[in-house]
C-alpha atoms as a PDB file:
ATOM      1  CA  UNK A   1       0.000   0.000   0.000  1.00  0.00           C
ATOM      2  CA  UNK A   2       1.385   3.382  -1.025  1.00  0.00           C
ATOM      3  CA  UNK A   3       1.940   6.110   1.912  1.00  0.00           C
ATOM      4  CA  UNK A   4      -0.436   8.763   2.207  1.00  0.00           C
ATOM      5  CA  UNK A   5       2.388  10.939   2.560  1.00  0.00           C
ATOM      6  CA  UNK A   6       5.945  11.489   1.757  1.00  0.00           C
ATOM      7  CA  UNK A   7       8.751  10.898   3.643  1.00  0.00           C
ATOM      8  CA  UNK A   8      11.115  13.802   3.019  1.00  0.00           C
ATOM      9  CA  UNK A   9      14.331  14.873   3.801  1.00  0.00           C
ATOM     10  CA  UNK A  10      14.141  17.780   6.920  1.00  0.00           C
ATOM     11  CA  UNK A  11      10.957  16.489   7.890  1.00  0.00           C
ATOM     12  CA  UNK A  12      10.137  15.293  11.020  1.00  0.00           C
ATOM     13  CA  UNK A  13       8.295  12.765  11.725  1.00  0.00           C
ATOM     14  CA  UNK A  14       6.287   9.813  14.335  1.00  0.00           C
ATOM     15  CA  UNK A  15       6.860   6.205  13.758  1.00  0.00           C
ATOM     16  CA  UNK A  16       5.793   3.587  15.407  1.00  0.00           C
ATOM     17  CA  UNK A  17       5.407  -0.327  14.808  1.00  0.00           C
ATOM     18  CA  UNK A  18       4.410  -3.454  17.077  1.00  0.00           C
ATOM     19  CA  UNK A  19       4.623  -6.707  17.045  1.00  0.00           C
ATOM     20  CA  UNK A  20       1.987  -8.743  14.541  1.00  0.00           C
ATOM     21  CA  UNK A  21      -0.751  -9.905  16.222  1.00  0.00           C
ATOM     22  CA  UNK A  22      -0.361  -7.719  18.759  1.00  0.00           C
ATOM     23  CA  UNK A  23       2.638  -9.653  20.476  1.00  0.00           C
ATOM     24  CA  UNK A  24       5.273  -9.240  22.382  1.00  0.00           C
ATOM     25  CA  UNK A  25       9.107  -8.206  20.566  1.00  0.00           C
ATOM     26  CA  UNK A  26      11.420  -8.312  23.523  1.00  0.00           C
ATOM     27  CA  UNK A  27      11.888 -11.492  25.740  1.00  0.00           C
ATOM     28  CA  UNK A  28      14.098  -9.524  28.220  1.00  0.00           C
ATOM     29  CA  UNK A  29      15.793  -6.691  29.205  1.00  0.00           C
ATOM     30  CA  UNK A  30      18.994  -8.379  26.881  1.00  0.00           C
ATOM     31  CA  UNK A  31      16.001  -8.195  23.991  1.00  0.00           C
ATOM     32  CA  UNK A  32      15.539  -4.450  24.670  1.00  0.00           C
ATOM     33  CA  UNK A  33      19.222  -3.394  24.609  1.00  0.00           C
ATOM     34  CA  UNK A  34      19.996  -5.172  21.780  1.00  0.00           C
ATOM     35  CA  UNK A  35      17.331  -2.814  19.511  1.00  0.00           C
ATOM     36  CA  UNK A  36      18.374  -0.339  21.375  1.00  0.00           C
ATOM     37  CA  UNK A  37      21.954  -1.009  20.103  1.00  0.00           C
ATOM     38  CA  UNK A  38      20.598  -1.471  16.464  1.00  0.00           C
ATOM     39  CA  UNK A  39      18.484   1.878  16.802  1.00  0.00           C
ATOM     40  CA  UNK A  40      22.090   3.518  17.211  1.00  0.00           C
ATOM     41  CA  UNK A  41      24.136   1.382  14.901  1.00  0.00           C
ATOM     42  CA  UNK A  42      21.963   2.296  11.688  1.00  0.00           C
ATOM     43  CA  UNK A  43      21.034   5.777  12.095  1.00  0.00           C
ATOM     44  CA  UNK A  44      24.612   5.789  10.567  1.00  0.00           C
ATOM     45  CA  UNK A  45      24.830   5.979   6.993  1.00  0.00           C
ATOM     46  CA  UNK A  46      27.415   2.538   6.699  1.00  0.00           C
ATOM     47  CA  UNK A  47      28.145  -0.347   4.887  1.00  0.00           C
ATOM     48  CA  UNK A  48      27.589  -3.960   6.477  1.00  0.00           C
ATOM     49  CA  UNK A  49      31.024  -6.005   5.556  1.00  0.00           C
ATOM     50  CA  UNK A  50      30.586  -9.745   6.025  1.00  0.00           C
ATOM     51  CA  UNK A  51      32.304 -10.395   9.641  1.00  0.00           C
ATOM     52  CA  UNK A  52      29.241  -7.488  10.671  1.00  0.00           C
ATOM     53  CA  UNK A  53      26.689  -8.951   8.749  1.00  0.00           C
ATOM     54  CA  UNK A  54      26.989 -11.872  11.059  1.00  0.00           C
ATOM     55  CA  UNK A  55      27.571  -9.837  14.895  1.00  0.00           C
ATOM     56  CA  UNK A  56      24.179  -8.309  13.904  1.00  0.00           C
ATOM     57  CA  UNK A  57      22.579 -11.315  12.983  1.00  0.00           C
ATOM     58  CA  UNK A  58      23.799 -13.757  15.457  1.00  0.00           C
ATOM     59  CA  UNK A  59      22.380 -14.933  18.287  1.00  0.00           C
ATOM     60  CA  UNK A  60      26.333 -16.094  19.735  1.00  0.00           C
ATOM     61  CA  UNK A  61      27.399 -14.287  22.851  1.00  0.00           C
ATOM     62  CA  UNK A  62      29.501 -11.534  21.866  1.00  0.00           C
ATOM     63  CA  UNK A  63      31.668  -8.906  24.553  1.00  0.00           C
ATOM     64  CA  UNK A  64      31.572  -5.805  21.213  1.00  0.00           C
ATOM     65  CA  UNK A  65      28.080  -4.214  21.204  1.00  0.00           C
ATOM     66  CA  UNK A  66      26.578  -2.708  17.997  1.00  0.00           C
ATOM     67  CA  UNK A  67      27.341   1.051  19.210  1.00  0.00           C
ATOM     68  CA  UNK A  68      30.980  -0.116  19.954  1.00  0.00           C
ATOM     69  CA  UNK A  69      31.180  -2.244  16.458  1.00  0.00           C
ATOM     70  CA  UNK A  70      29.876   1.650  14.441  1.00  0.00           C
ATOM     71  CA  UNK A  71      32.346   3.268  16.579  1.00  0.00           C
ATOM     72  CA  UNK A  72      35.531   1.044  15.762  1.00  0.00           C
ATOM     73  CA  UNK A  73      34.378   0.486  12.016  1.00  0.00           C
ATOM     74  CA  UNK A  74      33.225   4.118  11.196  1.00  0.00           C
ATOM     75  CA  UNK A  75      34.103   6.833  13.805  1.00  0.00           C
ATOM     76  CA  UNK A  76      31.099   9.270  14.410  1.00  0.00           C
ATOM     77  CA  UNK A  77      31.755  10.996  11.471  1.00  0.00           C
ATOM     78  CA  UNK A  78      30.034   9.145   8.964  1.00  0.00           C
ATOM     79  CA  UNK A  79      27.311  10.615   7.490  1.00  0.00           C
ATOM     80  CA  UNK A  80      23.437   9.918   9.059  1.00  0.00           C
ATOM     81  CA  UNK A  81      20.666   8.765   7.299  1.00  0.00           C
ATOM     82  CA  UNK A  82      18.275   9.719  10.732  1.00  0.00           C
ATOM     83  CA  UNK A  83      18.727  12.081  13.409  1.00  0.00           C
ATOM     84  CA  UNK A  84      17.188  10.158  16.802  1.00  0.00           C
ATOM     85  CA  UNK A  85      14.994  12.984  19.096  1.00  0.00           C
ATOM     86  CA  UNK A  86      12.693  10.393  20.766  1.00  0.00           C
ATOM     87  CA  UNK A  87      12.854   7.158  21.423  1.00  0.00           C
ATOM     88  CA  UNK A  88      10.555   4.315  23.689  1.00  0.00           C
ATOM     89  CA  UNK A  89      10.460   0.596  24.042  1.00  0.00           C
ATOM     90  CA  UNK A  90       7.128  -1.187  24.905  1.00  0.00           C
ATOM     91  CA  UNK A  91       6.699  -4.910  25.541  1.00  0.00           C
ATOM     92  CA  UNK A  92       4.317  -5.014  21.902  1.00  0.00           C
ATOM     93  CA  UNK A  93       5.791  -2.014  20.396  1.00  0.00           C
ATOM     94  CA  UNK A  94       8.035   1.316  19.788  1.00  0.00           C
ATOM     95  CA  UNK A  95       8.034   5.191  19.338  1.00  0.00           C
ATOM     96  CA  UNK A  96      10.571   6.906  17.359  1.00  0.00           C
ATOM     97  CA  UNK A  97      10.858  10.955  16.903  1.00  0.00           C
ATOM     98  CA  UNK A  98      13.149  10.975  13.406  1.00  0.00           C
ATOM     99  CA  UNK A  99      14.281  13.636  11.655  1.00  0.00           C
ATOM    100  CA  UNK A 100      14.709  12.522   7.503  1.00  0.00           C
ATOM    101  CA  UNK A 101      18.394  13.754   7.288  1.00  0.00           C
ATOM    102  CA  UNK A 102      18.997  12.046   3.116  1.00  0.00           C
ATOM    103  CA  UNK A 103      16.805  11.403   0.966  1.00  0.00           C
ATOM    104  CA  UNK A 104      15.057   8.213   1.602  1.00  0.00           C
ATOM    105  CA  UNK A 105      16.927   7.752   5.118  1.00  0.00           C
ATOM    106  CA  UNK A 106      13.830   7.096   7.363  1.00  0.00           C
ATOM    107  CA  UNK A 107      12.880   4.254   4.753  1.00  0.00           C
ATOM    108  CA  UNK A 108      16.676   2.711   4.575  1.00  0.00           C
ATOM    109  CA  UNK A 109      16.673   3.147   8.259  1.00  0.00           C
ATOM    110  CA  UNK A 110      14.042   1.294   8.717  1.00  0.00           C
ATOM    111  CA  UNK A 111      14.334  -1.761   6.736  1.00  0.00           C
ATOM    112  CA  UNK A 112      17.993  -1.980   8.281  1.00  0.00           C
ATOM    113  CA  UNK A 113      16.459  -1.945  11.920  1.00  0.00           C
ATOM    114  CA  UNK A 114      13.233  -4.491  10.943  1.00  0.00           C
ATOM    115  CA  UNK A 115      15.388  -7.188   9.429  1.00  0.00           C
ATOM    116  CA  UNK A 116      18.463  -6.947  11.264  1.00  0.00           C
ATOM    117  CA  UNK A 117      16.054  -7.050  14.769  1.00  0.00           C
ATOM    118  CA  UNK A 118      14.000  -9.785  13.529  1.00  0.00           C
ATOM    119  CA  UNK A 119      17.347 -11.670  12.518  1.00  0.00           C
ATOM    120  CA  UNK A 120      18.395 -11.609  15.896  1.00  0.00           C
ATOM    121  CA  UNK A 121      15.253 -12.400  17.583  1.00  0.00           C
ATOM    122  CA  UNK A 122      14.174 -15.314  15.150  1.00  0.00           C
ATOM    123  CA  UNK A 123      17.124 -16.997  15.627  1.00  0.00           C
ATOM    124  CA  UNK A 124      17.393 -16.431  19.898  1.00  0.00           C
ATOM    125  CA  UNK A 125      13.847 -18.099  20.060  1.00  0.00           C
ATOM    126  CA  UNK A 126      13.911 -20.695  16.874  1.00  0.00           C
ATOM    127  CA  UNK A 127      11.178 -19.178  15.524  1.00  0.00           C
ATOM    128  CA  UNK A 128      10.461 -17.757  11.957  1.00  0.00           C
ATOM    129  CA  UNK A 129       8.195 -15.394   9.774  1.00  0.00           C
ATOM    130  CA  UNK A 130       7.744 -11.293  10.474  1.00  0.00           C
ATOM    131  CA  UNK A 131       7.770  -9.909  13.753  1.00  0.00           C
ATOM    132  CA  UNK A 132       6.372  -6.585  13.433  1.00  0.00           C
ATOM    133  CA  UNK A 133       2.815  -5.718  11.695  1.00  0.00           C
ATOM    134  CA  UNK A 134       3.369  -4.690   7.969  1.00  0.00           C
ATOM    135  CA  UNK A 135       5.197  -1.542   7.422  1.00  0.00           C
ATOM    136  CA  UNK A 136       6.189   0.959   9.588  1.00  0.00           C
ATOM    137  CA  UNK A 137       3.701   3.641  10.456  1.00  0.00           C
ATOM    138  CA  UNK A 138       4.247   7.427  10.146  1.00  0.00           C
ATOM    139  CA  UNK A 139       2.992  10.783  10.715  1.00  0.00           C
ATOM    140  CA  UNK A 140       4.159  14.563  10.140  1.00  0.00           C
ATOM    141  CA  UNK A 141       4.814  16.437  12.759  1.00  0.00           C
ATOM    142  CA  UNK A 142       3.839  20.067  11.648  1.00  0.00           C
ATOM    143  CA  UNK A 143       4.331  22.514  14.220  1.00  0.00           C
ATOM    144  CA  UNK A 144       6.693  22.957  17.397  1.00  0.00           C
ATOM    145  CA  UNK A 145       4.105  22.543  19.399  1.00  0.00           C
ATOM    146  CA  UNK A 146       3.359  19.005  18.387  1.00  0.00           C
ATOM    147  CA  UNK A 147       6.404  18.481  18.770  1.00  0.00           C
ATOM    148  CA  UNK A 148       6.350  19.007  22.415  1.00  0.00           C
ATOM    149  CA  UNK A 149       3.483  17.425  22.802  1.00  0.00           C
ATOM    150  CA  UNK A 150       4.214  14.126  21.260  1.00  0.00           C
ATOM    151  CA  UNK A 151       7.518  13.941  23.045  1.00  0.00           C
ATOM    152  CA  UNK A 152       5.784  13.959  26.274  1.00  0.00           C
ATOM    153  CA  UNK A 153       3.078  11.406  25.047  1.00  0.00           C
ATOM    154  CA  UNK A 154       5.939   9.133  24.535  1.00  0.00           C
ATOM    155  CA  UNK A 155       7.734   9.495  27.258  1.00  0.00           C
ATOM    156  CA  UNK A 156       4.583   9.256  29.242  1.00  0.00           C
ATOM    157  CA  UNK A 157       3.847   5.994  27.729  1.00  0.00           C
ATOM    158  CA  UNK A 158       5.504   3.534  30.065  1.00  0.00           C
ATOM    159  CA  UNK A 159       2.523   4.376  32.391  1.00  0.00           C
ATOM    160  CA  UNK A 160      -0.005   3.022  29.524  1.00  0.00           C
ATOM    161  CA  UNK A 161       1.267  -0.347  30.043  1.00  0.00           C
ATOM    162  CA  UNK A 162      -0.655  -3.438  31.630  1.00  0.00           C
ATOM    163  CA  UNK A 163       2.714  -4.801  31.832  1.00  0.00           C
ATOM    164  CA  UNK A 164       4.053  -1.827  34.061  1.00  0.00           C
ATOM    165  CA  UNK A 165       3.551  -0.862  37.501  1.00  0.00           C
ATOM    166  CA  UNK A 166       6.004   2.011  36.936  1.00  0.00           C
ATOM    167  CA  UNK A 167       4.548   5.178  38.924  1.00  0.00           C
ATOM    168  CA  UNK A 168       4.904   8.750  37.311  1.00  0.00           C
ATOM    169  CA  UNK A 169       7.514   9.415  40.198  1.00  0.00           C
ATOM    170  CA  UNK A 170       9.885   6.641  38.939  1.00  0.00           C
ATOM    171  CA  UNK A 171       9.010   7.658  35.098  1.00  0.00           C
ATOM    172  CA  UNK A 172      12.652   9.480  34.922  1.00  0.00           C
ATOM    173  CA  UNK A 173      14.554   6.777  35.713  1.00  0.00           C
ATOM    174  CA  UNK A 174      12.601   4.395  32.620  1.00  0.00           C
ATOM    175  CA  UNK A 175      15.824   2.464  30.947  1.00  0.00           C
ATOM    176  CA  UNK A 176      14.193   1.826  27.680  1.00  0.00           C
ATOM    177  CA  UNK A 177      13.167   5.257  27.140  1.00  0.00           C
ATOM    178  CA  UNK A 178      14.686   8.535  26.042  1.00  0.00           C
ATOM    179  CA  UNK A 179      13.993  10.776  29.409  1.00  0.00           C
ATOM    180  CA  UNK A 180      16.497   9.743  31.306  1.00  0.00           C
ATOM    181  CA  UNK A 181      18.696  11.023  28.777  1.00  0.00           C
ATOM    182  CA  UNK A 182      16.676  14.351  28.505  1.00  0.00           C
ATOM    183  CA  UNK A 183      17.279  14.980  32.129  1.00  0.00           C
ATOM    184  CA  UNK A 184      20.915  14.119  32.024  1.00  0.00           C
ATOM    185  CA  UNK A 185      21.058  11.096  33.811  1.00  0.00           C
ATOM    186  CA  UNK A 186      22.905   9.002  31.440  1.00  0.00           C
ATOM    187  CA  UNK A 187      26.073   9.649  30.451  1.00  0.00           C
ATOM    188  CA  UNK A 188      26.007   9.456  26.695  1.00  0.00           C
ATOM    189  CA  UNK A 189      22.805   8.902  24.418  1.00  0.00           C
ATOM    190  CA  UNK A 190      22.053   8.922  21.142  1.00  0.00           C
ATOM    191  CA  UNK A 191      18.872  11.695  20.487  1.00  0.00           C
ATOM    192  CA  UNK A 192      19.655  14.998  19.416  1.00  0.00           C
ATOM    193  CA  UNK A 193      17.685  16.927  22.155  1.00  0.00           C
ATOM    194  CA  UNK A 194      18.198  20.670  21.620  1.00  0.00           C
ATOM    195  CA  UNK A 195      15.260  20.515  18.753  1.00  0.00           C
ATOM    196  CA  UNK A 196      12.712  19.708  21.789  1.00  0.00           C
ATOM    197  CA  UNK A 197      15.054  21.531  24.713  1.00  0.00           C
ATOM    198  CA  UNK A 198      15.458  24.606  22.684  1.00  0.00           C
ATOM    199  CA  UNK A 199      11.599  25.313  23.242  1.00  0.00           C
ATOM    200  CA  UNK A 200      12.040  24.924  26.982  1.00  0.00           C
ATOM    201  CA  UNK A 201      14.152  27.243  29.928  1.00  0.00           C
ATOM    202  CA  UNK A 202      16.047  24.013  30.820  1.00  0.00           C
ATOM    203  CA  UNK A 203      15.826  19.976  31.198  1.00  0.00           C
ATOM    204  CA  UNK A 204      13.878  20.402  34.442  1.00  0.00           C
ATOM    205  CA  UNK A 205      11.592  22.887  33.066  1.00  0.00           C
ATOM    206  CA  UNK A 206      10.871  20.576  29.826  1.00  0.00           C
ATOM    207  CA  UNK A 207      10.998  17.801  33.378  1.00  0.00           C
ATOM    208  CA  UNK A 208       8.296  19.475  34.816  1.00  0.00           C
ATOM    209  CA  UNK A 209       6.536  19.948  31.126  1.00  0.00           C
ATOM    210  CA  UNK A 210       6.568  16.396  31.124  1.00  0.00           C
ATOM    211  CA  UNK A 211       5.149  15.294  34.112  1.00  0.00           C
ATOM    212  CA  UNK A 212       2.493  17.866  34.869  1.00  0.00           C
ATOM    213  CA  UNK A 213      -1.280  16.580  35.434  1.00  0.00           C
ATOM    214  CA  UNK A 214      -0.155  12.988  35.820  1.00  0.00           C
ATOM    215  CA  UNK A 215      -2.907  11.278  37.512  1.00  0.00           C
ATOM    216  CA  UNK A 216      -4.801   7.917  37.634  1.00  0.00           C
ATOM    217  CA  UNK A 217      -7.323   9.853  35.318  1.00  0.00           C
ATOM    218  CA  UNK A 218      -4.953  10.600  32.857  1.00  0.00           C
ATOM    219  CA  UNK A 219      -3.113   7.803  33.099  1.00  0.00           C
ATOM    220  CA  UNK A 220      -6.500   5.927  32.569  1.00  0.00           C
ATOM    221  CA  UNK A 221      -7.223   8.004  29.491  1.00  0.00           C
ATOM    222  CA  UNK A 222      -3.688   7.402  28.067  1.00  0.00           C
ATOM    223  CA  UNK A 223      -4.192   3.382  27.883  1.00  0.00           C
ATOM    224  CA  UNK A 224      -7.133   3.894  25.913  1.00  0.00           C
ATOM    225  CA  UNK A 225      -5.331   5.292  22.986  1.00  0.00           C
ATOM    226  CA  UNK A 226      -4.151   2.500  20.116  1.00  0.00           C
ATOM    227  CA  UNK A 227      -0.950   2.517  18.395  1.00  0.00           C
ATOM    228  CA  UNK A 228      -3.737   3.317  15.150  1.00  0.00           C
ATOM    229  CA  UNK A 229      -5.099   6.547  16.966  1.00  0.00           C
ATOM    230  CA  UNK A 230      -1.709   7.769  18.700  1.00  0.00           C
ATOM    231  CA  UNK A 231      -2.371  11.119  16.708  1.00  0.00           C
ATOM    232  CA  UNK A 232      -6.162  11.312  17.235  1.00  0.00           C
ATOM    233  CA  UNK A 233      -5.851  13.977  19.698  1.00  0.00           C
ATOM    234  CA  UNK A 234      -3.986  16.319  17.372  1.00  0.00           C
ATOM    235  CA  UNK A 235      -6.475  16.514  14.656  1.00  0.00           C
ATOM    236  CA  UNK A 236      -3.638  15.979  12.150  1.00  0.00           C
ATOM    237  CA  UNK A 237      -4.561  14.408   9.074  1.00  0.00           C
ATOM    238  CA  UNK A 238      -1.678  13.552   7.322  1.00  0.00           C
ATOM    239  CA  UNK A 239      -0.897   9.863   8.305  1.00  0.00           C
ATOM    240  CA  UNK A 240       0.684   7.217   6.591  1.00  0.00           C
END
């Protein structure tokens, strides 16, 4: 099926997938770090020699992670295909905040991410087939203060999940989530921030932006929203 819209370069945009059927991607914490990992590796504009082909692919234990493997092979100054603002792992799906930085480099980015994950997890539990539902979703972001808006939505979303019982008080401290890097608490990331920081006094004040008016009501209204209506409550239009 043809997108709605286009995917173009300087846009930015909302994409989200999750599992088919509704199912669970990640077995384990080792599950999440390793799309993490794969999140970094290919926002990177790089070719895959052989020797890497297989460390992405491969189940085997291994002590060089993906972000170690770019950094060795390519250096940080190879050219991006994405740049990373927000980023969340849930037990039956993601979020992503990308910014198009080459034509075509959400797309490529993409594909690398779905095969290369499903590789890994195929092969961990022996099974086979597609993990996520179809193709990627996406949706323009339009204005700054959508922008703002959706980054807080997903980095409110942890509290959505049945599969949580993480409080809005311990929300900062979410590992699979880009917060804790907007507040400074880990010591390197991968999200270009100042796009969303830039419309805020400081990391506490965009803190504070963030976790204002969380409740049990809101939180109740927030797991009624599908990953198909995640942009129902802008009013925007242009989906894909």
């Amino acid at each position: 099926m043809a997108r709605k819209i286009p995917i173009y370069t300087e846009g930015v945009f909302h994409i989200f997938n999750r599992g088919v059927d509704k199912r669970s991607i990640f077995g384990g914490d080792r599950d999440r770090q390793r799309l993490f990992e794969t999140i970094s590796y290919y926002r990177f504009e790089q070719p895959i020699r052989l020797a890497q082909s297989i460390a992405l692919n491969s189940n085997k234990p291994s002590t060089t992670t993906l972000n170690e493997l770019s950094s060795l092979e390519h250096g940080r100054k190879k050219r991006k295909l994405v740049e990373v603002i927000n980023y969340c792992l849930m037990p039956n799906h993601f979020h992503l905040i990308l910014k198009q930085l080459v034509d075509g480099g959400i797309t490529e980015f993409m594909h690398r991410l779905g095969t290369s994950y499903t590789n890994f997890f195929n092969t961990k539990y022996q099974r086979s087939g597609s993990l996520f539902q179809g193709t990627f979703k996406a949706v323009l972001v339009e204005t700054e203060e959508q922008l703002a808006h959706l980054s807080r939505y997903i980095h409110i979303n942890p509290l959505k999940s049945s599969h949580s019982n993480l409080s809005p008080k311990l929300l900062s401290s979410y590992r699979w989530s880009s917060f804790p890097e907007y507040l400074g608490k880990v010591k390197s990331g991968i999200c270009d921030k100042d796009i969303i920081l830039n419309l805020f006094k400081n990391p506490r004040d965009y803190e504070s932006f963030v976790l204002a008016k969380i409740n049990e009501d809101e939180t109740e209204k927030v797991k009624g929203l599908d990953l198909d209506d995640d942009f129902g409550w802008y009013d925007n239009p242009q989906r894909a």
